[in-house]
C-alpha atoms as a PDB file:
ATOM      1  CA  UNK A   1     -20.124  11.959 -34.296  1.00  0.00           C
ATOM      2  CA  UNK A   2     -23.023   9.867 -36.151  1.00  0.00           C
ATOM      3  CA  UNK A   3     -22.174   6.911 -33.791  1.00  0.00           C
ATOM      4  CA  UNK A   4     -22.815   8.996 -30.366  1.00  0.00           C
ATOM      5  CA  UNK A   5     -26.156   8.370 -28.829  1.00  0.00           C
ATOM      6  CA  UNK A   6     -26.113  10.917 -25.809  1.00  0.00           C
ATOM      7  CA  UNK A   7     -23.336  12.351 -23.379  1.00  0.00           C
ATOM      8  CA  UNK A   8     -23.466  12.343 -19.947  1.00  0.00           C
ATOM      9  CA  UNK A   9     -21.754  15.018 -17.627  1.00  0.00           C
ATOM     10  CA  UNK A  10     -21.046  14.997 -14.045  1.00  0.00           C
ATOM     11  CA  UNK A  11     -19.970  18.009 -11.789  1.00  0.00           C
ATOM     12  CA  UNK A  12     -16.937  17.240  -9.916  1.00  0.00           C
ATOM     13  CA  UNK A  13     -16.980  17.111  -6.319  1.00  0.00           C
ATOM     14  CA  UNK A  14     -13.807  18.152  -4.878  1.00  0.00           C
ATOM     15  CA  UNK A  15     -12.488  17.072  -2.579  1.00  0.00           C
ATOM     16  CA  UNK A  16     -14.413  13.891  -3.012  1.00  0.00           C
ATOM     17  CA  UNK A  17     -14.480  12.894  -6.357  1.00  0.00           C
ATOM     18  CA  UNK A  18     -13.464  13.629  -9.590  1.00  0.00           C
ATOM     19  CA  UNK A  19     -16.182  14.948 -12.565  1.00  0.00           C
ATOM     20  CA  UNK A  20     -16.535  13.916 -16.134  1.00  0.00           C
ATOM     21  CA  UNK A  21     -17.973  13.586 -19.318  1.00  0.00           C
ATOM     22  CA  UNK A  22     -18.991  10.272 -20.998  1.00  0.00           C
ATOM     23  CA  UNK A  23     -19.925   9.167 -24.300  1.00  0.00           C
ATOM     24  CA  UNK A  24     -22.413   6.235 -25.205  1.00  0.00           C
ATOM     25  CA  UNK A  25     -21.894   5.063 -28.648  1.00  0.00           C
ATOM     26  CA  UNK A  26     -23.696   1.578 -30.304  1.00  0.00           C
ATOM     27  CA  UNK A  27     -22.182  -1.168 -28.196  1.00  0.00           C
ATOM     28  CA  UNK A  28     -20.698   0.655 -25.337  1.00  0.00           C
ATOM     29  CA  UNK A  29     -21.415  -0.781 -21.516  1.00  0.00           C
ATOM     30  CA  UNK A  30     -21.066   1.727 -18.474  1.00  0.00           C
ATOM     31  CA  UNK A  31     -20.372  -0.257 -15.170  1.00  0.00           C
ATOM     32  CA  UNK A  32     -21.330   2.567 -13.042  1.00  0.00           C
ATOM     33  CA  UNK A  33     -21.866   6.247 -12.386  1.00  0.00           C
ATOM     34  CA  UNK A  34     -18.928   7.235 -10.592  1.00  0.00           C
ATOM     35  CA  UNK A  35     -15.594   8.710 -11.953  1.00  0.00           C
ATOM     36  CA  UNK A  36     -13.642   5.443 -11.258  1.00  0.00           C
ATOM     37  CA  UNK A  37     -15.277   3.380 -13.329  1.00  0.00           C
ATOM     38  CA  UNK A  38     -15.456   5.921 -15.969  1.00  0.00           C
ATOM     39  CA  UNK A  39     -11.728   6.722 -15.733  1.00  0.00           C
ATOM     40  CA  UNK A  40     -11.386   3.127 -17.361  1.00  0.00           C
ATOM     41  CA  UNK A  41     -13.475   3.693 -19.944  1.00  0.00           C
ATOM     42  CA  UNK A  42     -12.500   4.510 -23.459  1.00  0.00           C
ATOM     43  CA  UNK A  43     -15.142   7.167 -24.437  1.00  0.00           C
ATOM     44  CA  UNK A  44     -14.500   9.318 -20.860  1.00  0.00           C
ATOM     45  CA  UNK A  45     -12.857  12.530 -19.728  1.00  0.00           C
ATOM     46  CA  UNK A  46     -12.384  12.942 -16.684  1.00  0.00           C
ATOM     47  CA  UNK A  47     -12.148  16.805 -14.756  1.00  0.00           C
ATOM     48  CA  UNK A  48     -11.207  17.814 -11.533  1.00  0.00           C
ATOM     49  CA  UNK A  49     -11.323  21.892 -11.687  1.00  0.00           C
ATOM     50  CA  UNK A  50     -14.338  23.949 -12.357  1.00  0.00           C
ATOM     51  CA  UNK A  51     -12.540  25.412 -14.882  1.00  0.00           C
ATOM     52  CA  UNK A  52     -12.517  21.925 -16.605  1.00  0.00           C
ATOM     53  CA  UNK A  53     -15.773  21.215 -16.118  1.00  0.00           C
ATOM     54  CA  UNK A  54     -16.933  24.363 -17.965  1.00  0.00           C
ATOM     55  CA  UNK A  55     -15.107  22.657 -21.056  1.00  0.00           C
ATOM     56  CA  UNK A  56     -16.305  19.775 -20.646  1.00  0.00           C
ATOM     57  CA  UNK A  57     -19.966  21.505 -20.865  1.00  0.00           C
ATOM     58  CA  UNK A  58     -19.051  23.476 -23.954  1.00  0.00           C
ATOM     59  CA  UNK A  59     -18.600  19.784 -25.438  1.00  0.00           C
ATOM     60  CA  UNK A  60     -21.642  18.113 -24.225  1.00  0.00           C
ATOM     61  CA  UNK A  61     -23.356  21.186 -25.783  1.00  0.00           C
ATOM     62  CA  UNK A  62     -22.033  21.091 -29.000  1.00  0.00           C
ATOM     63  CA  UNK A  63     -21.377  17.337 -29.267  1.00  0.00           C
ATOM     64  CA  UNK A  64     -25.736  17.394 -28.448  1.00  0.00           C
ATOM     65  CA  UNK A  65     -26.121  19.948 -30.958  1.00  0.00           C
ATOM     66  CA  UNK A  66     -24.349  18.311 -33.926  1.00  0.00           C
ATOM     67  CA  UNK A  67     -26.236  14.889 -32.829  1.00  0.00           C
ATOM     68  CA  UNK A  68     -29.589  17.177 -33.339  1.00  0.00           C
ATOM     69  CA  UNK A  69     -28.726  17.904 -36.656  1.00  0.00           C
ATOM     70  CA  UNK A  70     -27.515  14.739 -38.033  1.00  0.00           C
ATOM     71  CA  UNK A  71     -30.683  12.851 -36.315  1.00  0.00           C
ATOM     72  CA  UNK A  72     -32.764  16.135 -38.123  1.00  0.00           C
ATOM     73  CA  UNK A  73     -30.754  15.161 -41.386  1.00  0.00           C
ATOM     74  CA  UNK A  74     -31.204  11.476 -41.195  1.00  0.00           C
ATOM     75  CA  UNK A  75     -35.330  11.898 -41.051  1.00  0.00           C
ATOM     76  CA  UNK A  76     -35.337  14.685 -43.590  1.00  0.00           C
ATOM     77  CA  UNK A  77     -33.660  12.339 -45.680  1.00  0.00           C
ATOM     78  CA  UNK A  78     -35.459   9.124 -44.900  1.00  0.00           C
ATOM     79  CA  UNK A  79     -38.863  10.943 -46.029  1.00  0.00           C
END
């Protein structure tokens, strides 16, 4: 969890497109915005139900929230 920077979440589309939720970790290179290209990628989900995407948001919450409090740890600690 320390090593992810932010998550990204995108609403599916349907028919269109697919959604999905993306991590970005210390090194990591997103090509695009677009579920293709994050299909490929290692540190993607992809969704293609509501009902999916409404997990997918529970984990971008708490995946956000436990980045919070480690970044909160990490300064209480570096003071």
């Amino acid at each position: 969890m320390k090593e992810i920077h932010h998550v990204e979440l995108y609403k599916p589309r349907w028919p269109f497109s697919k959604g999905y939720i993306r991590f970005s970790l210390d090194g990591s290179y997103h090509v695009k915005k677009d579920s293709r290209s994050a299909g490929l990628e290692s540190f993607s989900m992809l969704c293609s139900t509501m009902k999916e995407y409404k997990i997918l948001e529970k984990i971008k919450r708490e995946v956000e929230t436990k980045i919070a409090v480690f970044k909160k740890d990490m300064l209480a600690e570096g003071t």
